[in-house]
C-alpha atoms as a PDB file:
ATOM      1  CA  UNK A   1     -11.952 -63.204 -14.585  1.00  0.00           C
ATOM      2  CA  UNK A   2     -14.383 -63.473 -17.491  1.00  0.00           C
ATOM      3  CA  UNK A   3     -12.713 -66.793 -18.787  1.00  0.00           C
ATOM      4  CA  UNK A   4     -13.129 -67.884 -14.975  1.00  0.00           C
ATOM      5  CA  UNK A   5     -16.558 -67.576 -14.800  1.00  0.00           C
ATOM      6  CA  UNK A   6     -17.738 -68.526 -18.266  1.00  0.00           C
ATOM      7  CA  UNK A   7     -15.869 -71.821 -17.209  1.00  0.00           C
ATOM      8  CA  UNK A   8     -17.767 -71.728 -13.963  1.00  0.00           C
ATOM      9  CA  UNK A   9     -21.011 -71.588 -16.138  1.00  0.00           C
ATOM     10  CA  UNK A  10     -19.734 -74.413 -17.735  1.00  0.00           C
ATOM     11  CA  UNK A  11     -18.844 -76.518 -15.253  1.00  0.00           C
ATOM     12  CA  UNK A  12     -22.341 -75.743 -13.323  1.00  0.00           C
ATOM     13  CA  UNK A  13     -24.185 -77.128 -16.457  1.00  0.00           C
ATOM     14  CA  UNK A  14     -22.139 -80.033 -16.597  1.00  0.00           C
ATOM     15  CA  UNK A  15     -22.788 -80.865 -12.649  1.00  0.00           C
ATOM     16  CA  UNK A  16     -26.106 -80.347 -13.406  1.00  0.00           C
ATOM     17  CA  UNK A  17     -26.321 -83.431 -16.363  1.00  0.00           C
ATOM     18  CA  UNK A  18     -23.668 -85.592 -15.012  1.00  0.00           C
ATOM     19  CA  UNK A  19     -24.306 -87.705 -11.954  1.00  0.00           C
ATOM     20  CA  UNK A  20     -20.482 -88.871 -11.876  1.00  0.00           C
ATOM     21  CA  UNK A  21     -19.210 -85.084 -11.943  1.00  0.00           C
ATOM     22  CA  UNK A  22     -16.302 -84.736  -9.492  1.00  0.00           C
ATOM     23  CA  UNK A  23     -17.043 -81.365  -7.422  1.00  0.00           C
ATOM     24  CA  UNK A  24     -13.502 -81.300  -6.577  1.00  0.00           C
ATOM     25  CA  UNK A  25     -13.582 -79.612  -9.703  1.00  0.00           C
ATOM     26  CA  UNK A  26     -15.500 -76.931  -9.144  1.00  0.00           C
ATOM     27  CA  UNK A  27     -13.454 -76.445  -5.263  1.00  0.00           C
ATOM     28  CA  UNK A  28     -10.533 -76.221  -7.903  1.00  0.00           C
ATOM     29  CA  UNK A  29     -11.618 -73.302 -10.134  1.00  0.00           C
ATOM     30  CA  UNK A  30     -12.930 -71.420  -6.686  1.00  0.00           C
ATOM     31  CA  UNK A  31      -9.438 -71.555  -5.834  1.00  0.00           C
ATOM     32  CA  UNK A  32      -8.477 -70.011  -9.148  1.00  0.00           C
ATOM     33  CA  UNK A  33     -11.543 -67.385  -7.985  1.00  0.00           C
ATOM     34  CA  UNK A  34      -9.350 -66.673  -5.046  1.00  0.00           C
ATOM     35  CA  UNK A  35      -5.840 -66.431  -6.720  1.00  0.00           C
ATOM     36  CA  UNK A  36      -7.568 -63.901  -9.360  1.00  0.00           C
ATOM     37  CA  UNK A  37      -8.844 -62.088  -6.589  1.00  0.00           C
ATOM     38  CA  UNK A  38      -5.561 -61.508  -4.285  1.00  0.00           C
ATOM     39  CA  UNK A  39      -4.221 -60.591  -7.755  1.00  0.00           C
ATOM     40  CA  UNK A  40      -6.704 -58.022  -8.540  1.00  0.00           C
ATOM     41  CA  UNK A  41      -6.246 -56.979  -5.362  1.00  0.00           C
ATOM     42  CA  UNK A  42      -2.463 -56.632  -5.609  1.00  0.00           C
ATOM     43  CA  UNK A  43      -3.073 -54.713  -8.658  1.00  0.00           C
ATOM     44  CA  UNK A  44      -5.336 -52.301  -7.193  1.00  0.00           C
ATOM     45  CA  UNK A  45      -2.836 -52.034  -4.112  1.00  0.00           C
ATOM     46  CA  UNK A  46      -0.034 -51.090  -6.359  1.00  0.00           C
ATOM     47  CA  UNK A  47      -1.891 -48.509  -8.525  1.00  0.00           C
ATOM     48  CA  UNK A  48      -3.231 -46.996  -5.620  1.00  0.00           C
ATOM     49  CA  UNK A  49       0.261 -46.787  -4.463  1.00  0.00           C
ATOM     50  CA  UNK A  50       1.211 -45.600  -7.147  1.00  0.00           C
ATOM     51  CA  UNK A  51      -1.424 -42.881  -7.031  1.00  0.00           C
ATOM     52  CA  UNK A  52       0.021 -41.948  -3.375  1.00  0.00           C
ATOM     53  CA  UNK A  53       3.900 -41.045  -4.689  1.00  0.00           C
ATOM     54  CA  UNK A  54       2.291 -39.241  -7.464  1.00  0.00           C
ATOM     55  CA  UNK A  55       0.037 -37.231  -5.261  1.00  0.00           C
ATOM     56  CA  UNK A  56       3.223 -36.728  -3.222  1.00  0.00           C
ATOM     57  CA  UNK A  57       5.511 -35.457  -5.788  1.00  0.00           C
ATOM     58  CA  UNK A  58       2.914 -33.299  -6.889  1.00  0.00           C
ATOM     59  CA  UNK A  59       2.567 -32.207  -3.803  1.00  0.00           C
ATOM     60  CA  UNK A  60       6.014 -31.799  -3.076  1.00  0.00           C
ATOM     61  CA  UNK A  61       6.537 -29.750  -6.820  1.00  0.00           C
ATOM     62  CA  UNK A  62       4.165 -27.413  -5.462  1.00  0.00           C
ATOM     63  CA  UNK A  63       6.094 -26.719  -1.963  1.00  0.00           C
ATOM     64  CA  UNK A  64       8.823 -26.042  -3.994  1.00  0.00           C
ATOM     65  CA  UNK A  65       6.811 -23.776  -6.189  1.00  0.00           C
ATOM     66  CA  UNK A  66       5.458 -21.882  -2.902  1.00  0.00           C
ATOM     67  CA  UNK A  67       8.808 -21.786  -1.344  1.00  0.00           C
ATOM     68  CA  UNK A  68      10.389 -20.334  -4.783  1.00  0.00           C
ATOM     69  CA  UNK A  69       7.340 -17.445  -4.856  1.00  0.00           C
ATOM     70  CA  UNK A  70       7.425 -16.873  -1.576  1.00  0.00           C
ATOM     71  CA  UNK A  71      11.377 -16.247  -1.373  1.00  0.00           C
ATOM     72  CA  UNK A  72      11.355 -13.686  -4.622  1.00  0.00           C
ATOM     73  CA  UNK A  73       8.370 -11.893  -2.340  1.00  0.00           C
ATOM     74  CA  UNK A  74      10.838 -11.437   0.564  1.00  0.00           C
ATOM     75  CA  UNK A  75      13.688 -10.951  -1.697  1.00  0.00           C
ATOM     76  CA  UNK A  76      11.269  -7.901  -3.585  1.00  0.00           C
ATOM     77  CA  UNK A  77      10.198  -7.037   0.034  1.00  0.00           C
ATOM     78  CA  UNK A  78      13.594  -6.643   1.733  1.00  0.00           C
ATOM     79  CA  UNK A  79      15.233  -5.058  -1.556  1.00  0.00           C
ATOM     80  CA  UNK A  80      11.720  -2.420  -1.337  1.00  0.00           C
ATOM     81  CA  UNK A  81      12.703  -2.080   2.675  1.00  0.00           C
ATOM     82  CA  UNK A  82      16.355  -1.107   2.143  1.00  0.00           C
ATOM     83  CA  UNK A  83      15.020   1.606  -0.599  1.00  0.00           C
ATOM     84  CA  UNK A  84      12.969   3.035   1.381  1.00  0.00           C
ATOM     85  CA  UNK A  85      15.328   3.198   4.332  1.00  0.00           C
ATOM     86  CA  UNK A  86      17.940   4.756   2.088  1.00  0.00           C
ATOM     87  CA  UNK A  87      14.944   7.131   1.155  1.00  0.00           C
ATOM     88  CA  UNK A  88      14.479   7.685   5.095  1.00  0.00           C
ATOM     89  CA  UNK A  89      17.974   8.210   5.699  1.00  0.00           C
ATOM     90  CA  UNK A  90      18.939  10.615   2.944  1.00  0.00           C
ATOM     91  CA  UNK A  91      15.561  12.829   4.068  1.00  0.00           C
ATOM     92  CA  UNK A  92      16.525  12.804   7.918  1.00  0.00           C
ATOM     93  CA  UNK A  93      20.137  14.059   6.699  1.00  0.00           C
ATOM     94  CA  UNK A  94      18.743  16.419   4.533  1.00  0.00           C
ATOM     95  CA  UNK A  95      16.204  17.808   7.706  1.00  0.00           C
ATOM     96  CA  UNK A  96      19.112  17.935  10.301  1.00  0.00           C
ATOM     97  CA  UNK A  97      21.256  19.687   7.808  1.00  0.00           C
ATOM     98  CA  UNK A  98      18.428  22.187   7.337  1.00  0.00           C
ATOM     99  CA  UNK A  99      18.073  22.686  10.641  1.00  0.00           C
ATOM    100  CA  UNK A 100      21.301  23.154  11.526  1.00  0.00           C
ATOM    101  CA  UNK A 101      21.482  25.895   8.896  1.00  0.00           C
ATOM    102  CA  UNK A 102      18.429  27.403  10.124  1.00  0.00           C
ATOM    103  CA  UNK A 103      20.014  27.156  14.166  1.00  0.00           C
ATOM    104  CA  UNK A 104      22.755  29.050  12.265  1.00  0.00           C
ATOM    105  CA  UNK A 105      20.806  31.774  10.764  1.00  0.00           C
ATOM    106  CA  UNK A 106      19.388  32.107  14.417  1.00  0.00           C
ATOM    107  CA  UNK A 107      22.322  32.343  16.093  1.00  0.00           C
ATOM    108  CA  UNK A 108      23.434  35.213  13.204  1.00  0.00           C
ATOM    109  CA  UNK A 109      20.152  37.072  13.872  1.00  0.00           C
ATOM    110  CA  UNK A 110      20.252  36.853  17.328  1.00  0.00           C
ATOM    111  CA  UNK A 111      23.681  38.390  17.412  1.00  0.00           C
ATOM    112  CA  UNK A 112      22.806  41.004  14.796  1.00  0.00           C
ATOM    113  CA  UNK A 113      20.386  41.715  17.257  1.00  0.00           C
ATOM    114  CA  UNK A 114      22.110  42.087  20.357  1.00  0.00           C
ATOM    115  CA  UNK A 115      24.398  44.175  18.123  1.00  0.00           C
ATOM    116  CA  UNK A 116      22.091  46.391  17.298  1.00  0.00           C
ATOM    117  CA  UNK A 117      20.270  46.813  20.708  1.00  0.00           C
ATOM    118  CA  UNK A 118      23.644  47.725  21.515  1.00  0.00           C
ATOM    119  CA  UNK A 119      24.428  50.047  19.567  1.00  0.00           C
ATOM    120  CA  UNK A 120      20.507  51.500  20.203  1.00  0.00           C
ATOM    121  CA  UNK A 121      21.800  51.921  24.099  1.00  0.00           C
ATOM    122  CA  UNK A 122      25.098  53.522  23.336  1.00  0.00           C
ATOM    123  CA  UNK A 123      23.228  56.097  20.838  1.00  0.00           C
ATOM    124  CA  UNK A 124      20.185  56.612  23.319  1.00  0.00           C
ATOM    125  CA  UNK A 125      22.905  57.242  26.292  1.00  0.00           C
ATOM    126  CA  UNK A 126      24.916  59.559  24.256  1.00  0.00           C
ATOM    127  CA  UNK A 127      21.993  61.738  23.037  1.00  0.00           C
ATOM    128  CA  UNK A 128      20.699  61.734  26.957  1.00  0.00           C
ATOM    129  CA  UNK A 129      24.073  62.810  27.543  1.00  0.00           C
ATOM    130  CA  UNK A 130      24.345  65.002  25.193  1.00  0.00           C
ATOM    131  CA  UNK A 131      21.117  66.500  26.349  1.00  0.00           C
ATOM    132  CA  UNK A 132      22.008  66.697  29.880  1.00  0.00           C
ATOM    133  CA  UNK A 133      25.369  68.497  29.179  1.00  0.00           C
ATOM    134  CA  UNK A 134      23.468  71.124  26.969  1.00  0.00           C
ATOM    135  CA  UNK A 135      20.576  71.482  29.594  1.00  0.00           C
ATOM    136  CA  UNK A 136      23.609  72.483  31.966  1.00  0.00           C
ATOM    137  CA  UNK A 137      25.415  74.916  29.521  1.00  0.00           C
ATOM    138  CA  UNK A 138      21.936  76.802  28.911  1.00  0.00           C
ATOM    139  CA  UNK A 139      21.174  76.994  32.005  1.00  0.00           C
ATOM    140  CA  UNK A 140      24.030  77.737  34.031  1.00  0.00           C
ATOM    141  CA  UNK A 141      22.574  76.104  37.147  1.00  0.00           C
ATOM    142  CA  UNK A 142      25.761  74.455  39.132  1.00  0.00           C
ATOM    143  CA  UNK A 143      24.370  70.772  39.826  1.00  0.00           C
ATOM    144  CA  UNK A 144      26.119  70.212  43.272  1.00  0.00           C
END
């Protein structure tokens, strides 16, 4: 572009001191001006397309990168889930199994106690009984 217009300069001057200068000249290095131009215009349409795909692949090198991340999160997440719902399982086992001991240890009591209170009534009858009969002997009242 520099050559184009020092040659410009150049031919300007020369219009300038020569009465016979041809100006087709001059509409032949404008022409020149306007192939230079589409070219620097191609270039800067190419680089800038150039920019574009490498914006892309960046772009697309940092999906990936998300995507990877993101999948060892739910991988860490889902193995951290399963833990803890082996953890929740093994304590709910570990509760029923308690409380079936302790429904157990109820059951055991609660017969012990009916046992007993059994036992209480039979003694408690046979001393009244007991006491009644005696009452009778002492007293030798006929109880008709």
């Amino acid at each position: 572009m520099e050559a184009l217009l020092s040659q410009f300069t150049l031919l300007s001057n020369q219009a300038l001191e020569d009465k016979n200068f041809d100006p087709s000249t001059i509409e032949e290095l404008m022409k020149f001006f306007e192939v230079e131009a589409h070219r620097s215009w191609a270039a800067l349409d190419v680089e800038q397309k150039n920019a574009v795909e490498e914006a892309e692949i960046s772009m697309r090198e940092a999906e990936d990168y998300l995507n990877l991340v993101m999948e060892r999160a739910m991988d860490d997440f889902r193995s951290f889930e399963g833990e803890l719902g082996q953890a929740a399982k093994a304590e709910l086992e570990s509760l029923v199994k308690e409380a079936k001991a302790a429904k157990k240890r109820g059951k055991l009591i609660e017969s012990a106690a009916t046992i007993a209170s059994k036992k209480y009534m039979e003694a408690a009858l046979s001393s009244a009984t007991a006491s009644v009969k005696s009452a009778f002997k002492g007293s030798k009242v006929h109880p008709s």
